[in-house]
Protein backbone atom coordinates (compact mmCIF):
# COMPACT_ATOMS: atom_id res chain seq x y z
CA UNK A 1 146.30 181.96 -1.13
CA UNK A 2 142.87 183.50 -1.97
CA UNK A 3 142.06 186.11 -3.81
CA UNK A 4 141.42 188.20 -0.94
CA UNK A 5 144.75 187.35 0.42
CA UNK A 6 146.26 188.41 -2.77
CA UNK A 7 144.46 191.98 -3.00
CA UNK A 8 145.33 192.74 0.47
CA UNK A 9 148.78 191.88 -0.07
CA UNK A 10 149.14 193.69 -3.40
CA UNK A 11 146.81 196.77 -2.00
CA UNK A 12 148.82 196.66 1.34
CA UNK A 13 152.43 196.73 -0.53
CA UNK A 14 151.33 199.63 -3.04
CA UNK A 15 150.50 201.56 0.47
CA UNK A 16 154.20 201.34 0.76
CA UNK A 17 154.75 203.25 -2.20
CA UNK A 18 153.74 206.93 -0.62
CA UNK A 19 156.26 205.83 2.63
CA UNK A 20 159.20 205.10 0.56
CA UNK A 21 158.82 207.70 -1.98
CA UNK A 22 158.07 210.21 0.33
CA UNK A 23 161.14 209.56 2.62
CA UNK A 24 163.25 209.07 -0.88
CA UNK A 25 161.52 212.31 -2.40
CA UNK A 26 163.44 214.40 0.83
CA UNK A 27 166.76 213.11 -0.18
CA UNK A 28 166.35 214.29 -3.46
CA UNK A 29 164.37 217.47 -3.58
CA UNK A 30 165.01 219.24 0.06
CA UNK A 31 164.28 222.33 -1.50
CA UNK A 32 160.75 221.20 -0.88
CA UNK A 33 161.12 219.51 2.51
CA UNK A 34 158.47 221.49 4.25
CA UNK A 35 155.48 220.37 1.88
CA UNK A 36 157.24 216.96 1.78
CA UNK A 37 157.37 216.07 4.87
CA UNK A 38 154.24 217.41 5.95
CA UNK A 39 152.51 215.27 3.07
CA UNK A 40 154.28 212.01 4.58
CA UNK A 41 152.66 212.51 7.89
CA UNK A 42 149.32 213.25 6.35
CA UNK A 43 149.97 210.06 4.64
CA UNK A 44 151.16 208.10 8.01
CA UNK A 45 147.71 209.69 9.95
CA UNK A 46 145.61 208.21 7.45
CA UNK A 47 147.44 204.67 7.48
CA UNK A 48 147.15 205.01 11.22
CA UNK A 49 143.38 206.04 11.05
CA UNK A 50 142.49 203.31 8.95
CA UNK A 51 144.58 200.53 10.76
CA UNK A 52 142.31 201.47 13.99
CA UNK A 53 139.53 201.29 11.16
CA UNK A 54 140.34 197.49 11.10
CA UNK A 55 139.29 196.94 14.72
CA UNK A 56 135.62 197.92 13.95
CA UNK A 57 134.39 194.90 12.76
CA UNK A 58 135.81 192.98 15.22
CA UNK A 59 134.42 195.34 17.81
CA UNK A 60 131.03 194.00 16.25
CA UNK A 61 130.60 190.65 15.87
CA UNK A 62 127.82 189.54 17.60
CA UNK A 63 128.06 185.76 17.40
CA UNK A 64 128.95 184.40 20.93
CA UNK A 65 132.56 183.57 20.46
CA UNK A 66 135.72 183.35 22.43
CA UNK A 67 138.34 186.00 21.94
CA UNK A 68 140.90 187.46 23.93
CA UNK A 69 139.48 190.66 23.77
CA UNK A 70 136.02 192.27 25.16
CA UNK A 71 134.15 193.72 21.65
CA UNK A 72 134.33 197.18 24.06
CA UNK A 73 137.80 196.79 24.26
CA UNK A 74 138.64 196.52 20.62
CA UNK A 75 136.24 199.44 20.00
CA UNK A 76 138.27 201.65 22.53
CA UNK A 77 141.91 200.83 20.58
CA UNK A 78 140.26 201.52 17.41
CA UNK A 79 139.16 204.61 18.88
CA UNK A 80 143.00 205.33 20.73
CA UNK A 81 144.66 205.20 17.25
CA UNK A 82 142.08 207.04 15.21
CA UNK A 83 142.27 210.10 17.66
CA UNK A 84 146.36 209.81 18.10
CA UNK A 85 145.78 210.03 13.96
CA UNK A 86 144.05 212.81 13.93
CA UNK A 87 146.00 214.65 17.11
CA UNK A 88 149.24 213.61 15.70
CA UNK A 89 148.93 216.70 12.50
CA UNK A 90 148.05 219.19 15.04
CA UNK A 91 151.33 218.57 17.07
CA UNK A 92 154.61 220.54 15.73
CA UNK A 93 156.58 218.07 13.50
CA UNK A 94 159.12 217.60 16.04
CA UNK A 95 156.58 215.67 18.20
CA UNK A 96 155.24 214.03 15.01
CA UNK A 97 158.35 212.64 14.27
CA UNK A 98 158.16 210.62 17.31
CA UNK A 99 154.50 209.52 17.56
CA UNK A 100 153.95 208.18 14.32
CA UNK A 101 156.21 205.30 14.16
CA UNK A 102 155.85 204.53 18.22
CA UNK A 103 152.13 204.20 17.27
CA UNK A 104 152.99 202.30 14.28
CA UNK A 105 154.86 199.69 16.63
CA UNK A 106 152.48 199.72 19.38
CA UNK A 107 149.65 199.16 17.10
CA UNK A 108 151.47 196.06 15.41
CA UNK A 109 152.32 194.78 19.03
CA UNK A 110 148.81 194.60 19.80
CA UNK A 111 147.67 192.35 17.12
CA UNK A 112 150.83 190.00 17.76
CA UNK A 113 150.21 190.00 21.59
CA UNK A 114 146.18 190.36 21.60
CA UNK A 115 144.54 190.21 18.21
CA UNK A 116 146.66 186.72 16.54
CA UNK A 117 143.74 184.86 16.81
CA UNK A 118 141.63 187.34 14.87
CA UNK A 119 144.39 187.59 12.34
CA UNK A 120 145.39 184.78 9.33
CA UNK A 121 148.47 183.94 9.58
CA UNK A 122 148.98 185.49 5.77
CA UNK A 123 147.67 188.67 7.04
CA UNK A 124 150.52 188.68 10.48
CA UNK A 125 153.03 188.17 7.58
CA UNK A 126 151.89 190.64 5.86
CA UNK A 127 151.90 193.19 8.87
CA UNK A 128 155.43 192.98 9.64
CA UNK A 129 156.54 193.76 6.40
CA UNK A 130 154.31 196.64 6.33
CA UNK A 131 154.80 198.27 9.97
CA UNK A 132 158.53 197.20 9.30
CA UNK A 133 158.89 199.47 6.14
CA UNK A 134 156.77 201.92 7.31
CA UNK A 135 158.32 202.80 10.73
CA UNK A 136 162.11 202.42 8.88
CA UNK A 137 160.78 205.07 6.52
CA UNK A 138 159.51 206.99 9.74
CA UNK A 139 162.76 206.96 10.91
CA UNK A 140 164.54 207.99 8.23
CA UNK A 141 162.58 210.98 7.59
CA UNK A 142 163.00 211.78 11.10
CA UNK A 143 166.92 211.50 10.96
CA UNK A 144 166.95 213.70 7.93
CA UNK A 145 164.52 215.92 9.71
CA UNK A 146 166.71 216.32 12.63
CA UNK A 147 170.12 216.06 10.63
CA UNK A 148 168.66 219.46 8.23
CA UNK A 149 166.78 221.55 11.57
């Protein structure tokens, strides 16, 4: 593997670390679920935001090449997940609990379905594991969202 394989896998697994403390943290201080949880979806918006970050320099290659996706196209689901990001913390946290890890899935189902071929194989290994832990943390916050409202 190279090196950048090996920092993106190392950087990518340490971006766990907010997810799975921050649905652990509401098991074991719920006296401070408010803050909590409101930190973990701050957290999830800017994972979000900076997945659709990842479809920028796609978006811009210039060289005449053959993907399966238009450069404007790319541009415009970069653009989709950055504002559902950003919309996402002004919605109550009711709504929150349900957009975050259905954009989490839909984003990973467009690089399986449309963006493989831009994608290592390393790298599609890498984002299962990722959106797989991150949307099972997603839930989990939700159901002890909805189990303490």
């Amino acid at each position: 593997m190279i090196a950048v394989a090996r920092l993106a896998v190392a950087i990518g697994l340490l971006g766990l670390l907010p997810f799975i403390l921050g649905a652990a943290s509401l098991f074991y201080w719920p006296e401070h679920s408010v803050w909590l949880t409101n930190y973990f979806y701050v957290y999830s918006a800017g994972i979000l935001a900076f997945m659709a970050g990842v479809y920028w320099p796609i978006a811009m290659q210039l060289e005449a090449r053959c993907y399966p996706l238009s450069p404007l196209t790319t541009m415009l689901i970069s653009q989709l997940f950055f504002i559902t990001a950003g919309i996402g913390l002004l919605l109550p946290l009711v709504w929150q609990i349900v957009l975050y890890p259905a954009a989490f899935l839909v984003l990973y189902i467009i690089d399986v379905h449309w963006m493989h071929l831009y994608w290592p194989r390393w790298y599609q290994k890498l984002r299962l594991v990722l959106t797989s832990i991150a949307v099972i943390t997603q839930v989990l916050v939700a159901g002890w969202f909805l189990t303490a409202a």
